[in-house]
PDB file of N, CA and C in Angstrom:
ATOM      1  N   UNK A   1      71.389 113.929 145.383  1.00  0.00           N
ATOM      2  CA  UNK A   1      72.828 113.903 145.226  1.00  0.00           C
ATOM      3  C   UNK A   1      73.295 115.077 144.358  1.00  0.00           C
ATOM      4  N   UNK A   2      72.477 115.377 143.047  1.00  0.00           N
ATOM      5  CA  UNK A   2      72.806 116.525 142.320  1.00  0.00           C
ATOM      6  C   UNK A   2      72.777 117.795 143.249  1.00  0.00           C
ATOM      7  N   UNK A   3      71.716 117.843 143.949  1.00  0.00           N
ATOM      8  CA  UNK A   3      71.880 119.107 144.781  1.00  0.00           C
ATOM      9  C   UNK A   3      73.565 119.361 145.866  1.00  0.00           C
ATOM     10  N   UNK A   4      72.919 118.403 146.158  1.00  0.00           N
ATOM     11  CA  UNK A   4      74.331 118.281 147.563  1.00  0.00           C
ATOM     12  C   UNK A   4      75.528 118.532 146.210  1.00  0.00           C
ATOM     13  N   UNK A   5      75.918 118.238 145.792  1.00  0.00           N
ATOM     14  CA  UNK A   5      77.279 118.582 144.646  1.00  0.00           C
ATOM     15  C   UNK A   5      77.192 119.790 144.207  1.00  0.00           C
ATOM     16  N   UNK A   6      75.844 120.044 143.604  1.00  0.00           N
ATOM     17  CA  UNK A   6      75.904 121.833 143.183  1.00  0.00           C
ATOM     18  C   UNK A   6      76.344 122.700 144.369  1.00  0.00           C
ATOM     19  N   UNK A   7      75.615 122.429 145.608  1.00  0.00           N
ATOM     20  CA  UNK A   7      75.734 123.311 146.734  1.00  0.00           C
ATOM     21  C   UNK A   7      76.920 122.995 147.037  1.00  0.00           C
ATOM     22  N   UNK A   8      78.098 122.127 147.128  1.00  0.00           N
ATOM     23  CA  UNK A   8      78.948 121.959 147.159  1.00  0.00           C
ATOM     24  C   UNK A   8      79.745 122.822 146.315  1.00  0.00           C
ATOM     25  N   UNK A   9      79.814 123.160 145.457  1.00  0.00           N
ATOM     26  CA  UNK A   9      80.506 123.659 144.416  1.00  0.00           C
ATOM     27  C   UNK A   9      80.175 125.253 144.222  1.00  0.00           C
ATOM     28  N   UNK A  10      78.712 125.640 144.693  1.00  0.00           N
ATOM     29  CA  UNK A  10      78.427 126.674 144.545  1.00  0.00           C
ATOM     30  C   UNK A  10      79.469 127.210 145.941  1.00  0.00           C
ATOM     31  N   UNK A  11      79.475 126.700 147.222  1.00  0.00           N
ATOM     32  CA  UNK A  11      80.065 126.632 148.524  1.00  0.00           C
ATOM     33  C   UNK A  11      81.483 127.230 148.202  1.00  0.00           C
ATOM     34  N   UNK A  12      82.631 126.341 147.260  1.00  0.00           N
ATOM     35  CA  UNK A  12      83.398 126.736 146.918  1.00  0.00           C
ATOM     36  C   UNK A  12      83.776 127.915 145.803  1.00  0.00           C
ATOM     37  N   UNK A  13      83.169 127.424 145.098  1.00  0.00           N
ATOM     38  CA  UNK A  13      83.075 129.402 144.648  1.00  0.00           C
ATOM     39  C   UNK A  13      82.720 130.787 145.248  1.00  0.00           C
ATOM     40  N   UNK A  14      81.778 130.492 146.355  1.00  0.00           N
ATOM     41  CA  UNK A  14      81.422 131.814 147.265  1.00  0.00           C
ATOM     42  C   UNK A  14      83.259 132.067 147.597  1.00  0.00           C
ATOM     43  N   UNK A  15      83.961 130.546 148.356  1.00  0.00           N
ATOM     44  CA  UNK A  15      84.870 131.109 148.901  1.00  0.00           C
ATOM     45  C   UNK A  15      86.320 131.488 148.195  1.00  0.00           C
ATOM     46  N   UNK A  16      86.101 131.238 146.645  1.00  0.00           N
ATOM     47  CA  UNK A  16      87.143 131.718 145.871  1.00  0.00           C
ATOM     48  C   UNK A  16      86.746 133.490 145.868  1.00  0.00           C
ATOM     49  N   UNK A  17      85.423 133.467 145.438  1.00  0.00           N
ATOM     50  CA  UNK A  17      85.339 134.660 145.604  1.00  0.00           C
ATOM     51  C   UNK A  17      85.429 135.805 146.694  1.00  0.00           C
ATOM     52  N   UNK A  18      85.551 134.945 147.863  1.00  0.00           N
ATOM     53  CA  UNK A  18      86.079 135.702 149.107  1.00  0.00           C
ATOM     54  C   UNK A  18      87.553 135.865 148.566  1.00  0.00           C
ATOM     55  N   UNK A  19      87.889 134.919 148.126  1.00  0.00           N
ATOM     56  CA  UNK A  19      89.673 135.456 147.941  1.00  0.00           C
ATOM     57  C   UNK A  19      89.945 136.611 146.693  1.00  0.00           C
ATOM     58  N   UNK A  20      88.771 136.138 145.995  1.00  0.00           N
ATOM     59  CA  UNK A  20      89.399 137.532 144.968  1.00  0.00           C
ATOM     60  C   UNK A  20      88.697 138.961 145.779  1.00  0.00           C
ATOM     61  N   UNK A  21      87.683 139.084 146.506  1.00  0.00           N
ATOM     62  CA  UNK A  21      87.994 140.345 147.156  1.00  0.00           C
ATOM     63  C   UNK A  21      89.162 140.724 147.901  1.00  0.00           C
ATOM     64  N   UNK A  22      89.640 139.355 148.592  1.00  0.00           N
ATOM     65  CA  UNK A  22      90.660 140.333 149.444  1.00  0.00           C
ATOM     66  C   UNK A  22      91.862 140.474 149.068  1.00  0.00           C
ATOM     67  N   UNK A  23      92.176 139.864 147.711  1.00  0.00           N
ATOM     68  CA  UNK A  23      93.305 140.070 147.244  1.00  0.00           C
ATOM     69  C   UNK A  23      92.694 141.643 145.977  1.00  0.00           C
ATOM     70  N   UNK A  24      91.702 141.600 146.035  1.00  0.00           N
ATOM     71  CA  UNK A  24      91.378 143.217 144.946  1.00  0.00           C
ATOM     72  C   UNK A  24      92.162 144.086 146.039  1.00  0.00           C
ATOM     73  N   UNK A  25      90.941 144.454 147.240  1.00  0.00           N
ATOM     74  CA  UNK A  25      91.310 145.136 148.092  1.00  0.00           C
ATOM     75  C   UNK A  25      92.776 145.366 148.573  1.00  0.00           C
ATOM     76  N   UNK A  26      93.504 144.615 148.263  1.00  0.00           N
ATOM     77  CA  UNK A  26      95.172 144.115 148.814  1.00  0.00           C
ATOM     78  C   UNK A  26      95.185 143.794 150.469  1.00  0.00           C
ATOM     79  N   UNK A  27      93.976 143.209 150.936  1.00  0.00           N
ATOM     80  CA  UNK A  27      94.287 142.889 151.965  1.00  0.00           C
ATOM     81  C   UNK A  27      95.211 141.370 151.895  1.00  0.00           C
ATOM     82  N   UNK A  28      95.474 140.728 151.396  1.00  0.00           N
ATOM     83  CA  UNK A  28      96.070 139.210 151.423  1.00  0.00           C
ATOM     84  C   UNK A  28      97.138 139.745 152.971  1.00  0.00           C
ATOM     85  N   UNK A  29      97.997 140.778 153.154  1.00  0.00           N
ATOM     86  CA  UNK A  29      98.940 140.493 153.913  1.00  0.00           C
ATOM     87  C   UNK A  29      98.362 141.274 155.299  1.00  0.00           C
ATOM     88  N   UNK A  30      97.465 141.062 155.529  1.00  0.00           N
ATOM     89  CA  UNK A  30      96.425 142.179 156.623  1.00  0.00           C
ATOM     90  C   UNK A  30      96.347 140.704 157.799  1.00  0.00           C
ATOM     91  N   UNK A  31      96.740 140.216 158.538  1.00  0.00           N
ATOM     92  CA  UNK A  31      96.588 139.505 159.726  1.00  0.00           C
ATOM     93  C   UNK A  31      95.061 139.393 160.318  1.00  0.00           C
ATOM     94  N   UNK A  32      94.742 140.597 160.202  1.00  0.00           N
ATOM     95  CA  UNK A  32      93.101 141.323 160.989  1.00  0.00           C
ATOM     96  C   UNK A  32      92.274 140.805 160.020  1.00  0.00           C
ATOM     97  N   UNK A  33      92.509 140.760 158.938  1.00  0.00           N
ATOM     98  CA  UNK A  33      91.264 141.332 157.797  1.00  0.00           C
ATOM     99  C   UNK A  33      90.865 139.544 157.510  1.00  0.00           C
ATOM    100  N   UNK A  34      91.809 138.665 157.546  1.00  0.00           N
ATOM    101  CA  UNK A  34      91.545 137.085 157.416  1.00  0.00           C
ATOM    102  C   UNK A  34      92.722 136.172 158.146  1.00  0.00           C
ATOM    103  N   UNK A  35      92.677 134.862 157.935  1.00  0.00           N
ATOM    104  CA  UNK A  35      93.850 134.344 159.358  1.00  0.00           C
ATOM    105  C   UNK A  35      94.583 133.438 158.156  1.00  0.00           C
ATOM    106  N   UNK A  36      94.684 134.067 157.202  1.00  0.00           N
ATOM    107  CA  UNK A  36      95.965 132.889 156.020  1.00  0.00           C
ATOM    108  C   UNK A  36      97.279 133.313 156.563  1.00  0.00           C
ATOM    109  N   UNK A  37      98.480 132.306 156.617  1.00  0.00           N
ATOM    110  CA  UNK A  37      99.453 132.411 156.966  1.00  0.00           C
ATOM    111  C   UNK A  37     100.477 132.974 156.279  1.00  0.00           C
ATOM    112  N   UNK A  38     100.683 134.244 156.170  1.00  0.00           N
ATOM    113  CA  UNK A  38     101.662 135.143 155.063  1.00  0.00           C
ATOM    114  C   UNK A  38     102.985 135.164 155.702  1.00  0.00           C
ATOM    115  N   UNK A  39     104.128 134.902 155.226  1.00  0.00           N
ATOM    116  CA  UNK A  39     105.504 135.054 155.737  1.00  0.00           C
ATOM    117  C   UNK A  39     105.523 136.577 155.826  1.00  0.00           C
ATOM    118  N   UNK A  40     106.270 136.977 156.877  1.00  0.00           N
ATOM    119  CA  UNK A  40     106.704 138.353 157.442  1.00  0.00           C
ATOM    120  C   UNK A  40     107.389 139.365 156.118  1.00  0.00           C
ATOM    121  N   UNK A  41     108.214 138.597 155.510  1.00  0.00           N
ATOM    122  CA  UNK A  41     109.022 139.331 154.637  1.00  0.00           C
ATOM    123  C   UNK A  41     108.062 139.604 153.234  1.00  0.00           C
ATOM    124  N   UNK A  42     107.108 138.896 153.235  1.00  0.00           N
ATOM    125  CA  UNK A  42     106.266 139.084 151.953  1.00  0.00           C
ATOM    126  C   UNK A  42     105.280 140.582 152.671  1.00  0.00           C
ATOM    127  N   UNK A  43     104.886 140.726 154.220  1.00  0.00           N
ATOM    128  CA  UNK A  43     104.482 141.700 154.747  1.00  0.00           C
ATOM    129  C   UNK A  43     105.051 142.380 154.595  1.00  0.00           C
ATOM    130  N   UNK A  44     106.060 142.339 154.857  1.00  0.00           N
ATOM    131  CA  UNK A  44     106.891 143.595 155.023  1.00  0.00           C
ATOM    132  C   UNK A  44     107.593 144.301 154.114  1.00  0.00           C
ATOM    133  N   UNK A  45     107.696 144.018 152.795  1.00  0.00           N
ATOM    134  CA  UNK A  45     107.859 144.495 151.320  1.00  0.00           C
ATOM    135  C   UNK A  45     106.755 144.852 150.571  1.00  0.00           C
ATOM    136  N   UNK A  46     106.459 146.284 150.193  1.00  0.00           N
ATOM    137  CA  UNK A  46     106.009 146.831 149.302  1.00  0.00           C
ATOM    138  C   UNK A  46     105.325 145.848 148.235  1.00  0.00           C
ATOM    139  N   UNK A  47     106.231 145.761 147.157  1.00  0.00           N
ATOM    140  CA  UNK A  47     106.586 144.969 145.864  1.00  0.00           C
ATOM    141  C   UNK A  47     106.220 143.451 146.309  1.00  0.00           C
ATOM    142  N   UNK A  48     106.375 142.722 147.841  1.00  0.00           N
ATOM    143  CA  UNK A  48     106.080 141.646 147.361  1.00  0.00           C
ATOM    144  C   UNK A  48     104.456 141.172 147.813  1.00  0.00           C
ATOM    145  N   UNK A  49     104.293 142.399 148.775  1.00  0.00           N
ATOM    146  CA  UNK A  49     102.852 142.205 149.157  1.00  0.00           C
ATOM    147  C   UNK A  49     102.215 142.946 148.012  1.00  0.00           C
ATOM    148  N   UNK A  50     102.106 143.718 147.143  1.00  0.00           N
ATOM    149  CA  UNK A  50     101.487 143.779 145.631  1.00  0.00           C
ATOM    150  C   UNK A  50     101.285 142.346 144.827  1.00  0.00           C
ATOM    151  N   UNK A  51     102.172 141.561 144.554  1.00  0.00           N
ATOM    152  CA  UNK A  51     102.761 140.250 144.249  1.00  0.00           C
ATOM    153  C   UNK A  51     101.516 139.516 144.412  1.00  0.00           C
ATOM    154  N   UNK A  52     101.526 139.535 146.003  1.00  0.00           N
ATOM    155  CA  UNK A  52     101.198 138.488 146.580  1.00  0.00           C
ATOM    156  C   UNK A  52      99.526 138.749 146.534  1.00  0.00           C
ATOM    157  N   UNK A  53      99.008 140.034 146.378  1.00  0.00           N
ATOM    158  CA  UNK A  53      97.700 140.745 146.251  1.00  0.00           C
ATOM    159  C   UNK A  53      97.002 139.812 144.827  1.00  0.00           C
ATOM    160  N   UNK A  54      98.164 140.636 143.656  1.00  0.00           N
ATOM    161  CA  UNK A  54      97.686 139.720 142.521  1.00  0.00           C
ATOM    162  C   UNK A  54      97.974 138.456 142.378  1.00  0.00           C
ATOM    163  N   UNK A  55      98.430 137.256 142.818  1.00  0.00           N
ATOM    164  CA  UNK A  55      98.837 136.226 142.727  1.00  0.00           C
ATOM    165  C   UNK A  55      96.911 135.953 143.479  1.00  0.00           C
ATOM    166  N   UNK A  56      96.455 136.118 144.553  1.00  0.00           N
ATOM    167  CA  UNK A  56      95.504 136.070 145.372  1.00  0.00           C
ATOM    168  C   UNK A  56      94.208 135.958 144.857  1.00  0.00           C
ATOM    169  N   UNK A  57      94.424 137.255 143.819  1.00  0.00           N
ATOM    170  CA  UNK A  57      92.810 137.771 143.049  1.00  0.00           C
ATOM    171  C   UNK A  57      92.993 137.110 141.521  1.00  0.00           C
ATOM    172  N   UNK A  58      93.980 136.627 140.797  1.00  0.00           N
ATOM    173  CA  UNK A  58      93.963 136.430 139.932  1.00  0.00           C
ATOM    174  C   UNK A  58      93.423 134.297 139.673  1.00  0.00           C
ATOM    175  N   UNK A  59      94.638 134.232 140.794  1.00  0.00           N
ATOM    176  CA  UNK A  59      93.647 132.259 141.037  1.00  0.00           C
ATOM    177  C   UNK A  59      93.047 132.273 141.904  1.00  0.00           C
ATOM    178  N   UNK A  60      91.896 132.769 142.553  1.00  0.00           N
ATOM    179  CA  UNK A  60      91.011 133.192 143.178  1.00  0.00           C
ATOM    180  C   UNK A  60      89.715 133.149 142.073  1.00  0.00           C
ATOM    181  N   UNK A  61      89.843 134.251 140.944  1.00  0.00           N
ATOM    182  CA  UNK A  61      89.064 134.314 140.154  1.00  0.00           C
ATOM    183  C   UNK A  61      89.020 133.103 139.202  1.00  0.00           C
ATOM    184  N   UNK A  62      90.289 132.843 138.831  1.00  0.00           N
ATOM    185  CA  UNK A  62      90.378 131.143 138.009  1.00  0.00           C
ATOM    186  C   UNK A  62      89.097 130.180 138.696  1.00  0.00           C
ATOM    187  N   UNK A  63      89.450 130.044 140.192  1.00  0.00           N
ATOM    188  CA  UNK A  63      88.907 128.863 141.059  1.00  0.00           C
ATOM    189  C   UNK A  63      87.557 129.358 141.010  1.00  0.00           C
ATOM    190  N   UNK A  64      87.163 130.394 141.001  1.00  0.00           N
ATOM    191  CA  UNK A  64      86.018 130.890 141.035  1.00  0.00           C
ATOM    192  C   UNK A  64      84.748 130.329 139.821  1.00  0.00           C
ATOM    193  N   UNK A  65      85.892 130.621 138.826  1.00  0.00           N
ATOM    194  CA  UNK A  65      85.241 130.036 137.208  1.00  0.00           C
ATOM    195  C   UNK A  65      85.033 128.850 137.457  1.00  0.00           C
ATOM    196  N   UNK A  66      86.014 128.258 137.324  1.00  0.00           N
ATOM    197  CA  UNK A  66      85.674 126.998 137.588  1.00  0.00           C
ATOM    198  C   UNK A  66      84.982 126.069 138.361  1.00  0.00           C
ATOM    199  N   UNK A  67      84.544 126.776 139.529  1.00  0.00           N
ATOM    200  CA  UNK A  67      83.643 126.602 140.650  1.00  0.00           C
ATOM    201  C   UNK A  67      82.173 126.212 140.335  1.00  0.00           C
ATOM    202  N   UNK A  68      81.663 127.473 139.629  1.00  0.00           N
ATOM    203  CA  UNK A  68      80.828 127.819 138.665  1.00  0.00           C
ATOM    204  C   UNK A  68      79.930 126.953 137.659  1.00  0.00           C
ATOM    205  N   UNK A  69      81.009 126.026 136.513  1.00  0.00           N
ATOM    206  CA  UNK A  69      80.912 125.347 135.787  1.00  0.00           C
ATOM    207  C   UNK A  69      80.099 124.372 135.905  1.00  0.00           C
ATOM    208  N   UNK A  70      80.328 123.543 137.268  1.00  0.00           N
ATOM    209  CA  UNK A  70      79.629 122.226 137.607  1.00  0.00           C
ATOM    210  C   UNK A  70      78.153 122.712 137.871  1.00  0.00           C
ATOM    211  N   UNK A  71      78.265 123.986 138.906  1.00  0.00           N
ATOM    212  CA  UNK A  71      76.991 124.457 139.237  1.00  0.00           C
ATOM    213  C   UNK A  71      75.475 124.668 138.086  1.00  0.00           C
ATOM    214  N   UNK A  72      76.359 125.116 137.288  1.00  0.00           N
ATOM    215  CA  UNK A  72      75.610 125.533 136.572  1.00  0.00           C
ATOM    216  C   UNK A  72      75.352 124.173 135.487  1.00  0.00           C
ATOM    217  N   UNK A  73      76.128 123.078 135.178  1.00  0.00           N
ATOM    218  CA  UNK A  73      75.862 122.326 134.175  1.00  0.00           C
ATOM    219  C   UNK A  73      74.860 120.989 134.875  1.00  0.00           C
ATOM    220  N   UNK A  74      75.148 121.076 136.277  1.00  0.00           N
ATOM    221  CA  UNK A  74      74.331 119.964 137.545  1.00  0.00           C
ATOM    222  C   UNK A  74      72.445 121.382 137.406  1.00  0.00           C
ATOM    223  N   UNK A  75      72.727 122.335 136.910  1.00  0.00           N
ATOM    224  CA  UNK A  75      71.303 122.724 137.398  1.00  0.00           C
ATOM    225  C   UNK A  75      70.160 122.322 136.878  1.00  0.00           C
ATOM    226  N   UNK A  76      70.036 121.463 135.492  1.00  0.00           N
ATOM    227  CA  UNK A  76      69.018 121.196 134.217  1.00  0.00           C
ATOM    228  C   UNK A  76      68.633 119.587 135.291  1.00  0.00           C
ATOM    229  N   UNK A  77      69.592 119.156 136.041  1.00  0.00           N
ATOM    230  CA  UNK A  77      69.446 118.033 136.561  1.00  0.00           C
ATOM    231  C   UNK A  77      68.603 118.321 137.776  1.00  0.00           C
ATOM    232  N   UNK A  78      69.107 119.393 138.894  1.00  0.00           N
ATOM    233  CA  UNK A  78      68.546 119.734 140.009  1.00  0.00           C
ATOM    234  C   UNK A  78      67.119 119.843 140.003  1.00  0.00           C
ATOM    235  N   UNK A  79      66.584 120.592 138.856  1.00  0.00           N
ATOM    236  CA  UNK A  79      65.406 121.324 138.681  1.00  0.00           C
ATOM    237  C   UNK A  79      64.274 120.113 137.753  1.00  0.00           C
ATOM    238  N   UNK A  80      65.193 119.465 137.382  1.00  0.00           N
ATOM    239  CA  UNK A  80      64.118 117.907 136.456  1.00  0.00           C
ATOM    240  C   UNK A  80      63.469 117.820 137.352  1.00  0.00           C
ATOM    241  N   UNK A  81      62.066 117.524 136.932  1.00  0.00           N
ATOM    242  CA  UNK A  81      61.666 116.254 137.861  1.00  0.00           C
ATOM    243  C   UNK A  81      61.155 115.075 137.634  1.00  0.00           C
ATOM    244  N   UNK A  82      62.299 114.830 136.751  1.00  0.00           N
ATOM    245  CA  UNK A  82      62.965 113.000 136.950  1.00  0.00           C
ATOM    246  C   UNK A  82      64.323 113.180 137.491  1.00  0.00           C
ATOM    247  N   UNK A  83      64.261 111.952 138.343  1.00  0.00           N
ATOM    248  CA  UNK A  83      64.910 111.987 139.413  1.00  0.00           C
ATOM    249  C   UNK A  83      66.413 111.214 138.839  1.00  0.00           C
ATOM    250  N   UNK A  84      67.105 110.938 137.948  1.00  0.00           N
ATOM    251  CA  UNK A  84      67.949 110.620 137.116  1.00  0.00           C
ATOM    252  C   UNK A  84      69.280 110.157 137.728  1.00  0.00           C
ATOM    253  N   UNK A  85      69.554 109.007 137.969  1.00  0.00           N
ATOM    254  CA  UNK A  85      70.799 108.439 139.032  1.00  0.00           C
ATOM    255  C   UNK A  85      71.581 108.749 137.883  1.00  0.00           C
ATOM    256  N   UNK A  86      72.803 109.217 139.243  1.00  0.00           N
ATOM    257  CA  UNK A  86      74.183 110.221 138.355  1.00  0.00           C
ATOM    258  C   UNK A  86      75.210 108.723 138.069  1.00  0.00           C
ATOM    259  N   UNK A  87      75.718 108.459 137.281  1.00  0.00           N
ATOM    260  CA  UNK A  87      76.856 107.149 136.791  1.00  0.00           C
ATOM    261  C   UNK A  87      78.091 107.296 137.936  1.00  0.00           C
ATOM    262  N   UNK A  88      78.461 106.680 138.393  1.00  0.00           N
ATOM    263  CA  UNK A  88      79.484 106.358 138.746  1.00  0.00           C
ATOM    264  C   UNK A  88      80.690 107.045 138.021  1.00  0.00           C
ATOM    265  N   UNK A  89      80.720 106.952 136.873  1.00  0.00           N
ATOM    266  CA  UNK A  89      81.747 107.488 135.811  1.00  0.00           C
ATOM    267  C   UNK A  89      81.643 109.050 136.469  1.00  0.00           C
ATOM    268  N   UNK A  90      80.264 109.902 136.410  1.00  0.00           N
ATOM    269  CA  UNK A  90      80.618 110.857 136.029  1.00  0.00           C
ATOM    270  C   UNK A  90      80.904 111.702 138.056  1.00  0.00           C
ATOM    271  N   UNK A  91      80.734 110.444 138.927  1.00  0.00           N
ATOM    272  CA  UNK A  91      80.941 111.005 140.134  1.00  0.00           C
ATOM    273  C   UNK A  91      82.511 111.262 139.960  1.00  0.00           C
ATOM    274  N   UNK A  92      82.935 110.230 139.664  1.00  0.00           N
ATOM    275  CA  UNK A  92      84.270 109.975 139.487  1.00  0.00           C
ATOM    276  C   UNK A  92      85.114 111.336 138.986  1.00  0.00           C
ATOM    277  N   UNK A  93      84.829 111.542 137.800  1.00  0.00           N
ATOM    278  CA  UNK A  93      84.697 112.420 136.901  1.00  0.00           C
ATOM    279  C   UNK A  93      85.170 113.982 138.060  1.00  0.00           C
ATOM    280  N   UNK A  94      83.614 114.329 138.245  1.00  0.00           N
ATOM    281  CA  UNK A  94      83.569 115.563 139.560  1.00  0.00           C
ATOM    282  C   UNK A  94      84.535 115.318 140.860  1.00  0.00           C
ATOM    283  N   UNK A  95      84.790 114.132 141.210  1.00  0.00           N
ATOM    284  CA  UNK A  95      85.813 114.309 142.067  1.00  0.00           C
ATOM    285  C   UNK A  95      87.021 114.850 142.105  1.00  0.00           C
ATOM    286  N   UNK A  96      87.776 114.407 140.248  1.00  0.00           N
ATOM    287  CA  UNK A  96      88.759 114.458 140.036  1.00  0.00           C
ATOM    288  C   UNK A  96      89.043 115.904 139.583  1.00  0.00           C
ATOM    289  N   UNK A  97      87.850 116.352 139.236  1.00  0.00           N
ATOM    290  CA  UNK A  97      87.580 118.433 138.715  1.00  0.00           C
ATOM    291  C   UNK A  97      87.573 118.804 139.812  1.00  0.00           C
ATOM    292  N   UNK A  98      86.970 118.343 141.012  1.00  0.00           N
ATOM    293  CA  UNK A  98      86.616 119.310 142.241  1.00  0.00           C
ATOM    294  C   UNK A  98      88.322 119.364 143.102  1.00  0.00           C
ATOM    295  N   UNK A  99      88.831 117.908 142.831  1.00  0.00           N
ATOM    296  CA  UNK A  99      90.489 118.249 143.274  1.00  0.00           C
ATOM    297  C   UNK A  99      90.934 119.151 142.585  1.00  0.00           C
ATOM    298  N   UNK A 100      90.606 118.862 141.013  1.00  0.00           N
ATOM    299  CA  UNK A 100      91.695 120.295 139.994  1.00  0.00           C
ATOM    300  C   UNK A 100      91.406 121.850 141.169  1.00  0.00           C
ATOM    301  N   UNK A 101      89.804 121.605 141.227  1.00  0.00           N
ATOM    302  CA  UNK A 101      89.556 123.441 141.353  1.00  0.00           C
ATOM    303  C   UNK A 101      90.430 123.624 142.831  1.00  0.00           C
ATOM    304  N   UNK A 102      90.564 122.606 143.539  1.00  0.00           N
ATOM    305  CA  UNK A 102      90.996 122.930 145.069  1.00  0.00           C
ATOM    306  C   UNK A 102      92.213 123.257 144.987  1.00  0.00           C
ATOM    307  N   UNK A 103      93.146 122.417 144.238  1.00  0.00           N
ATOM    308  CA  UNK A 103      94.915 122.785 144.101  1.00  0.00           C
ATOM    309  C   UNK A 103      95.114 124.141 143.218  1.00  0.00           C
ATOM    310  N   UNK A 104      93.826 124.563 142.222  1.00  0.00           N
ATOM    311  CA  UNK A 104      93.899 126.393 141.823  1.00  0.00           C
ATOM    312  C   UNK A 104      93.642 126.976 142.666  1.00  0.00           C
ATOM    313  N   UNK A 105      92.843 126.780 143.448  1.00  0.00           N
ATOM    314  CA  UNK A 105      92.500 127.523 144.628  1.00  0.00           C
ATOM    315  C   UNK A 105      93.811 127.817 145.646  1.00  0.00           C
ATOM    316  N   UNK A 106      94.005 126.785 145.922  1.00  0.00           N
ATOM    317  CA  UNK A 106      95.377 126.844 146.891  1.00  0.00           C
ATOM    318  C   UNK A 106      97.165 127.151 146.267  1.00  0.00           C
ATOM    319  N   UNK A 107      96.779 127.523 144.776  1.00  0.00           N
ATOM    320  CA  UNK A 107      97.895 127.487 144.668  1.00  0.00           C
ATOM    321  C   UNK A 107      98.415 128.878 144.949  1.00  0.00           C
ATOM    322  N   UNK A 108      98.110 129.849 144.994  1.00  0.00           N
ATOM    323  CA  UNK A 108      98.522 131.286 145.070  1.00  0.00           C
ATOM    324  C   UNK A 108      98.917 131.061 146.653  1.00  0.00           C
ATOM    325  N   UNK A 109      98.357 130.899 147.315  1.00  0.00           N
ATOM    326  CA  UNK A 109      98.907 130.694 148.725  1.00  0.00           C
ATOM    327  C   UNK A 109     100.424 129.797 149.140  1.00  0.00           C
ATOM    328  N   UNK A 110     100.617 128.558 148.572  1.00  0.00           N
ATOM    329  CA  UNK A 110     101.922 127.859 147.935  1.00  0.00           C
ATOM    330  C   UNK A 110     102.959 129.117 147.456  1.00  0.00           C
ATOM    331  N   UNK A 111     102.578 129.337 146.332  1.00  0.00           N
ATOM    332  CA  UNK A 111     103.297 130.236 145.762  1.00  0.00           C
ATOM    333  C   UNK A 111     104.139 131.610 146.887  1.00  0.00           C
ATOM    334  N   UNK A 112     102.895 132.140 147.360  1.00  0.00           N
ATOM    335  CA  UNK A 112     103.608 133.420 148.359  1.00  0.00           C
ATOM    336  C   UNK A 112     104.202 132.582 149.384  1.00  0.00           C
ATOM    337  N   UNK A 113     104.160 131.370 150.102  1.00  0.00           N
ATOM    338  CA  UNK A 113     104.996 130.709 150.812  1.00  0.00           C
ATOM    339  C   UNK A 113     107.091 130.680 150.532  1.00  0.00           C
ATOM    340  N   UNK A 114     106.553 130.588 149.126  1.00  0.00           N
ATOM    341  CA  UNK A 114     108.068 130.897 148.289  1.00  0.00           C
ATOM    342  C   UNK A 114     108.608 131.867 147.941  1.00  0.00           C
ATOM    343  N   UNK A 115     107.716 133.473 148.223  1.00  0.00           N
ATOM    344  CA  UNK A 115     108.141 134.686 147.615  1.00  0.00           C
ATOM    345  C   UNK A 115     109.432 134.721 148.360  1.00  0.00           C
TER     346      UNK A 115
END
């Protein structure tokens, strides 16, 4: 179970970190380059596709950190070998962090919906 959650989590950080490349690069408003749904007028402005670049790479990298955290604090467990049943409490616990990291993740995308 510890594994499946790390790899889980490691899973989601690969793909925050897909977002902070393509918001480094300033692709966020590139159609070709990934298939997120960018409003036309955020394309089609200078200033708001910059915006929308750093809005991209900056909670991208947040979600990323935080991605991270579990991975690395589930690894002393992965690698035991005692086999150590995880509490209920603390599944609970990771569910309610793994929602936090998903709504940072998604929030820059929300956000340019409103530019």
């Amino acid at each position: 179970m510890d594994t499946l959650l790390a790899l889980l989590f490691l899973i989601a950080a690969l793909m925050s970190g897909y977002g902070v490349y393509i918001g480094y690069r300033g692709w966020v408003t590139d159609p070709q380059k990934h298939g997120w749904p960018i409003p036309d007028k955020v394309r089609d402005s200078p200033e708001l596709t910059r915006v929308a670049n750093s809005l991209v790479t900056r909670w991208s990298a947040v979600s990323f950190v935080l991605s991270l955290i579990p991975v690395v604090a589930l690894m002393p467990r992965v690698l035991s070998e005692f086999q150590i049943e995880m509490p209920i409490e603390e599944l609970i616990a990771l569910a309610v962090y793994a929602t936090a990291v998903a709504v940072v993740g998604t929030y820059p995308f929300e956000r340019i919906k409103k530019l």
